[in-house]
N, C-alpha and C. Protein backbone atom coordinates (compact mmCIF):
# COMPACT_ATOMS: atom_id res chain seq x y z
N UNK A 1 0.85 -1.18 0.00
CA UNK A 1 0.00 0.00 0.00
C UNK A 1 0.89 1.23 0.00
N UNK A 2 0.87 2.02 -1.02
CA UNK A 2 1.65 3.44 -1.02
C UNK A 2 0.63 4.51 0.15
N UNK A 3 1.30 5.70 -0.07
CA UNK A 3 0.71 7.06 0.66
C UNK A 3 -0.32 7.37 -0.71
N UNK A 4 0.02 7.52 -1.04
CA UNK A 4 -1.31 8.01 -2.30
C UNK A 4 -3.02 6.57 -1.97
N UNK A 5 -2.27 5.66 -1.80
CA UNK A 5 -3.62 4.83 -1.41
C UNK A 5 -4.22 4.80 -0.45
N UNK A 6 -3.69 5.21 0.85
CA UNK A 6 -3.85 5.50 2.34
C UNK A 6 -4.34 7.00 2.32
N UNK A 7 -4.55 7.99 1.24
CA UNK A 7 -4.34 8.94 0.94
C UNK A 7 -6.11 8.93 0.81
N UNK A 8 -5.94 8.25 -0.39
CA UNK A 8 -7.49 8.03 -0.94
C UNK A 8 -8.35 6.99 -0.06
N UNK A 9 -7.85 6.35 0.07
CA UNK A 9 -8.69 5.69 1.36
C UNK A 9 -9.42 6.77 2.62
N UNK A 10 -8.60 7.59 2.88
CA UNK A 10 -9.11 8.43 3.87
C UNK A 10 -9.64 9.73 3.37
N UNK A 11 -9.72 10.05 2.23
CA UNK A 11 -10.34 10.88 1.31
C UNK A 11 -11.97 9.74 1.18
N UNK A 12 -11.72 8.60 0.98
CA UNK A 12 -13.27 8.24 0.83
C UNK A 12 -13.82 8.11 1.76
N UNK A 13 -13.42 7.87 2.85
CA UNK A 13 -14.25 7.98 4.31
C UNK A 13 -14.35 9.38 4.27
N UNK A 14 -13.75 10.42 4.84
CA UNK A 14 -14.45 11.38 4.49
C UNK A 14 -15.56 11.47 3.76
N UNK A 15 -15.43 11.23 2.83
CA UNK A 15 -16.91 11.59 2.07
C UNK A 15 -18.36 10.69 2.27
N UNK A 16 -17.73 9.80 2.96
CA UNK A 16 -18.73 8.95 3.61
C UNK A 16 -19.53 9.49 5.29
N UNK A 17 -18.08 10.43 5.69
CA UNK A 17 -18.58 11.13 6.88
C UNK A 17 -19.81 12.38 6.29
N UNK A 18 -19.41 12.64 5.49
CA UNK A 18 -20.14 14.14 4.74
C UNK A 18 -21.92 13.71 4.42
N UNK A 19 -21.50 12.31 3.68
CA UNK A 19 -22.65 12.12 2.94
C UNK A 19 -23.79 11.61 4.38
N UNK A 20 -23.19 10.92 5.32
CA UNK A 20 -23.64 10.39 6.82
C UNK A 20 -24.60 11.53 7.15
N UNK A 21 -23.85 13.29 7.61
CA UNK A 21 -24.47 14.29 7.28
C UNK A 21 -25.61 14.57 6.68
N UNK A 22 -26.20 14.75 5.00
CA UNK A 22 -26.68 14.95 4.55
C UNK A 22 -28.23 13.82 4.78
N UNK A 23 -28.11 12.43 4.96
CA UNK A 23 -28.65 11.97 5.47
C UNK A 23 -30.06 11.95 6.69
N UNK A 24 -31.10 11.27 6.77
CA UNK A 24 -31.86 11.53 7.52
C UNK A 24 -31.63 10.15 8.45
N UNK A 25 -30.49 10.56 9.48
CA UNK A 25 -30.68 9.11 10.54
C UNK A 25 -30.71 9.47 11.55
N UNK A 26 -31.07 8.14 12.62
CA UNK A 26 -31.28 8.69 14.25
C UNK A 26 -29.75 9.19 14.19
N UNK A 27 -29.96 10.20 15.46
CA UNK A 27 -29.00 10.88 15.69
C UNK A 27 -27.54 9.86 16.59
N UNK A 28 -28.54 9.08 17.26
CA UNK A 28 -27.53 8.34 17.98
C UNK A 28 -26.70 7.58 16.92
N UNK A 29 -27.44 6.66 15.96
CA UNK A 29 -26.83 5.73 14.91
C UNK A 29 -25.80 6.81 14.21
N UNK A 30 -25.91 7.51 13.62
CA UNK A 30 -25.05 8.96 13.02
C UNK A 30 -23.88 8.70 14.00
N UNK A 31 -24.44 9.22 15.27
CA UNK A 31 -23.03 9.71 15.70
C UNK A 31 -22.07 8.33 16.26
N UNK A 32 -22.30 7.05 16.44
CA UNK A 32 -22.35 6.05 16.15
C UNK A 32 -21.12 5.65 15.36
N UNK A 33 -21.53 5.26 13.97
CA UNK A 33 -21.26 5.55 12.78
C UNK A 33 -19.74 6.60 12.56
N UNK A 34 -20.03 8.04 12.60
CA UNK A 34 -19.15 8.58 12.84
C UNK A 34 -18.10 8.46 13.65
N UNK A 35 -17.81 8.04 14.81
CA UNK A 35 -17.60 7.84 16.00
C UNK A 35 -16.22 6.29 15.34
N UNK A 36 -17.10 5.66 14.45
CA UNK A 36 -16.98 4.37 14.51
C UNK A 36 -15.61 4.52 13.01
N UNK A 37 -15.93 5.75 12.29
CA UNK A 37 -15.23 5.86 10.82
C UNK A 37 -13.63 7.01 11.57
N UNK A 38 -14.47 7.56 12.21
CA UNK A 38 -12.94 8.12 12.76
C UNK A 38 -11.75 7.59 13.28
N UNK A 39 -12.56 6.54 14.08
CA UNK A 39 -11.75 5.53 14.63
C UNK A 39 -10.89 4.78 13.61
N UNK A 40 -11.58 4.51 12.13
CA UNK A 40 -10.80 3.46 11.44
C UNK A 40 -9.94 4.34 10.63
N UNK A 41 -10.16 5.83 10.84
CA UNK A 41 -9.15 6.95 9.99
C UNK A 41 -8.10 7.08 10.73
N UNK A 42 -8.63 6.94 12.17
CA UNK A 42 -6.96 7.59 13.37
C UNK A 42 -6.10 6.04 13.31
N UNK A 43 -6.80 5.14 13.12
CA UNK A 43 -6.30 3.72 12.62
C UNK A 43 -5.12 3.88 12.04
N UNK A 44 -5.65 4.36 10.77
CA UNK A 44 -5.00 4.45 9.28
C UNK A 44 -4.26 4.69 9.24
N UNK A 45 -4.54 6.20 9.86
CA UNK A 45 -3.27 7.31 9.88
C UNK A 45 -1.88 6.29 10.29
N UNK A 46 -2.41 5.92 11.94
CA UNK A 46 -1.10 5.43 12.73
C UNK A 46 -0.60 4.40 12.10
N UNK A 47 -1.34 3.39 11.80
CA UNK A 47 -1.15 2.26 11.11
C UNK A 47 -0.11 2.24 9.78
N UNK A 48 -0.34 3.64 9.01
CA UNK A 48 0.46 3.70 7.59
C UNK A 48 2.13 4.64 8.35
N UNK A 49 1.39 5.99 8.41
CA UNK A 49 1.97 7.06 8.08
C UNK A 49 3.10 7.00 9.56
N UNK A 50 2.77 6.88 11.08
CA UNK A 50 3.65 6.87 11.77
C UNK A 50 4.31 5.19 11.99
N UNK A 51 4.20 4.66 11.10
CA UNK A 51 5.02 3.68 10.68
C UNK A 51 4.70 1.86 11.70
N UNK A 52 3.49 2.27 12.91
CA UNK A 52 3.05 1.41 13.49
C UNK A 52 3.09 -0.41 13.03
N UNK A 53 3.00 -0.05 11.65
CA UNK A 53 2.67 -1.66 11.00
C UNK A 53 4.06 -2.41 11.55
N UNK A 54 5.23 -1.44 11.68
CA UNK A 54 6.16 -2.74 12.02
C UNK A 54 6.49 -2.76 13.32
N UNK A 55 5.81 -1.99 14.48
CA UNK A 55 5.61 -2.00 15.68
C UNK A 55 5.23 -3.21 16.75
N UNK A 56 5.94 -4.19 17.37
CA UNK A 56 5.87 -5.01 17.81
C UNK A 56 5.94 -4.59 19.34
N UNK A 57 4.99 -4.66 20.25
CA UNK A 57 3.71 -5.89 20.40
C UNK A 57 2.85 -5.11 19.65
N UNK A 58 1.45 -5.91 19.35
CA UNK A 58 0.36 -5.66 18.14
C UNK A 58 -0.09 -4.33 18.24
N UNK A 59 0.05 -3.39 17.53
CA UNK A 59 -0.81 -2.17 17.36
C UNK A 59 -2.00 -1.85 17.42
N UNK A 60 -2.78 -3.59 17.26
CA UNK A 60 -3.76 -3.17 17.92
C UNK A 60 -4.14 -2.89 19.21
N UNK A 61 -3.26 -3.57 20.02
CA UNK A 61 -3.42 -2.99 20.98
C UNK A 61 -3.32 -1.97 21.88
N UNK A 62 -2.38 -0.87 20.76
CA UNK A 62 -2.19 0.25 21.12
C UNK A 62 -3.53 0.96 21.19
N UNK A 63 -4.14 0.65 20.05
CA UNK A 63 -5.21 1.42 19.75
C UNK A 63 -6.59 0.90 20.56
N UNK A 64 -6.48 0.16 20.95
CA UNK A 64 -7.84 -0.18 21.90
C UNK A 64 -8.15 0.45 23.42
N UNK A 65 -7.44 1.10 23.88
CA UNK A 65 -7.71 2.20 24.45
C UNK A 65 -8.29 3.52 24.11
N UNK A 66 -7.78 3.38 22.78
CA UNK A 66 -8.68 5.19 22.22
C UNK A 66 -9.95 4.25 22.10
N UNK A 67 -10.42 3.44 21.78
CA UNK A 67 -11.72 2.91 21.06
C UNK A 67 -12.49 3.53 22.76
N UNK A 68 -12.11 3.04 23.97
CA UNK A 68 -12.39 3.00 25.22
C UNK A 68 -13.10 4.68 25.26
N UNK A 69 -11.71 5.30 24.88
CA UNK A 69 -12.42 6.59 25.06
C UNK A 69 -13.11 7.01 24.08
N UNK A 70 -13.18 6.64 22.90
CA UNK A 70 -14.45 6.96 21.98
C UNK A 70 -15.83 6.47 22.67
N UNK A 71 -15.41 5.06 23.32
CA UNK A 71 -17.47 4.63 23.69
C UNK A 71 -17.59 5.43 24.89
N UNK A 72 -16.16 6.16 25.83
CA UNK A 72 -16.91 6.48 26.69
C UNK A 72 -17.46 8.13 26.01
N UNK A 73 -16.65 8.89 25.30
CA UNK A 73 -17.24 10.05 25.03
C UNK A 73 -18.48 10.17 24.33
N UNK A 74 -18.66 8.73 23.52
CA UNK A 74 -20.34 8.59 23.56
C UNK A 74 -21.26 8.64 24.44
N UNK A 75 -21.13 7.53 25.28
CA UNK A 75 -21.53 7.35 26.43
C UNK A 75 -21.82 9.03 27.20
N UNK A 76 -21.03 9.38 27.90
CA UNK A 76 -20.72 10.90 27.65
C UNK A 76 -22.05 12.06 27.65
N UNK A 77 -21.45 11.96 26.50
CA UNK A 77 -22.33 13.18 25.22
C UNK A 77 -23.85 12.80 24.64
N UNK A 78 -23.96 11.42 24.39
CA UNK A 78 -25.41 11.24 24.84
C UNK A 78 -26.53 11.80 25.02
N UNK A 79 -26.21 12.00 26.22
CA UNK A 79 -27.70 12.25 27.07
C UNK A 79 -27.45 13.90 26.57
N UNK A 80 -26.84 14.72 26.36
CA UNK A 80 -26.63 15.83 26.09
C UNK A 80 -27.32 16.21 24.68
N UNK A 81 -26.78 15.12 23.62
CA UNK A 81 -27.65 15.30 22.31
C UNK A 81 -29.37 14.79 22.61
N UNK A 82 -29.34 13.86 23.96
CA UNK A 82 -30.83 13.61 23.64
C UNK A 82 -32.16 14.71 24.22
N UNK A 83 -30.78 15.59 25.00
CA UNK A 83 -31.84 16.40 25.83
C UNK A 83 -31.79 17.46 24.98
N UNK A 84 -30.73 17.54 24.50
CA UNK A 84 -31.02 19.07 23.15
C UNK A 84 -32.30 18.85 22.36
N UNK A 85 -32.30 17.64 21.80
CA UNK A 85 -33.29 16.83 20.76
C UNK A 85 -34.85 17.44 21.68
N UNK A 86 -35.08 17.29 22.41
CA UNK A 86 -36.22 17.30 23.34
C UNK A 86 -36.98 19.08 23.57
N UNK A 87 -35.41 19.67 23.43
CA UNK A 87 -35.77 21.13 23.65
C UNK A 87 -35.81 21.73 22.52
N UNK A 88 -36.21 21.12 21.48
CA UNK A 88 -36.43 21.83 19.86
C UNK A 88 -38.30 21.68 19.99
């Protein structure tokens, strides 16, 4: 895999985040979703560009702690989008 493919790879998620946007979904699934594509971009990033792939012990396990704090900042933020939702 070159930088130009890791390049475009994260150029099409993006546009998958955009189009997510334009979309009519529950808000939770959205942010979800989002939540869930960022994760596989901050992946990417580390995975290609700061050179992680030849990083021994598994990188994934580097990264399963951010996942932690992604469900908890869902978790989180939540109840915050559901009570906004309520006051429209």
């Amino acid at each position: 895999m070159t930088n130009v493919r890791v390049w475009l790879a994260l150029v099409a998620l993006t546009l998958v985040e955009v189009a997510l946007a334009w979309v009519k979904t529950a808000p939770g699934l959205m942010l979800a979703l989002l939540l869930a594509l960022s994760f596989a971009k901050a992946a990417m990033i580390a995975w290609w560009f700061m050179h992680l792939k030849n990083y021994r012990p598994k990188p994934l396990l580097l990264l399963l702690p951010f996942l932690f704090v992604c469900v908890g900042l869902l978790l989180a933020l939540l109840p915050d989008g559901v009570r906004a939702g309520a006051m429209r």
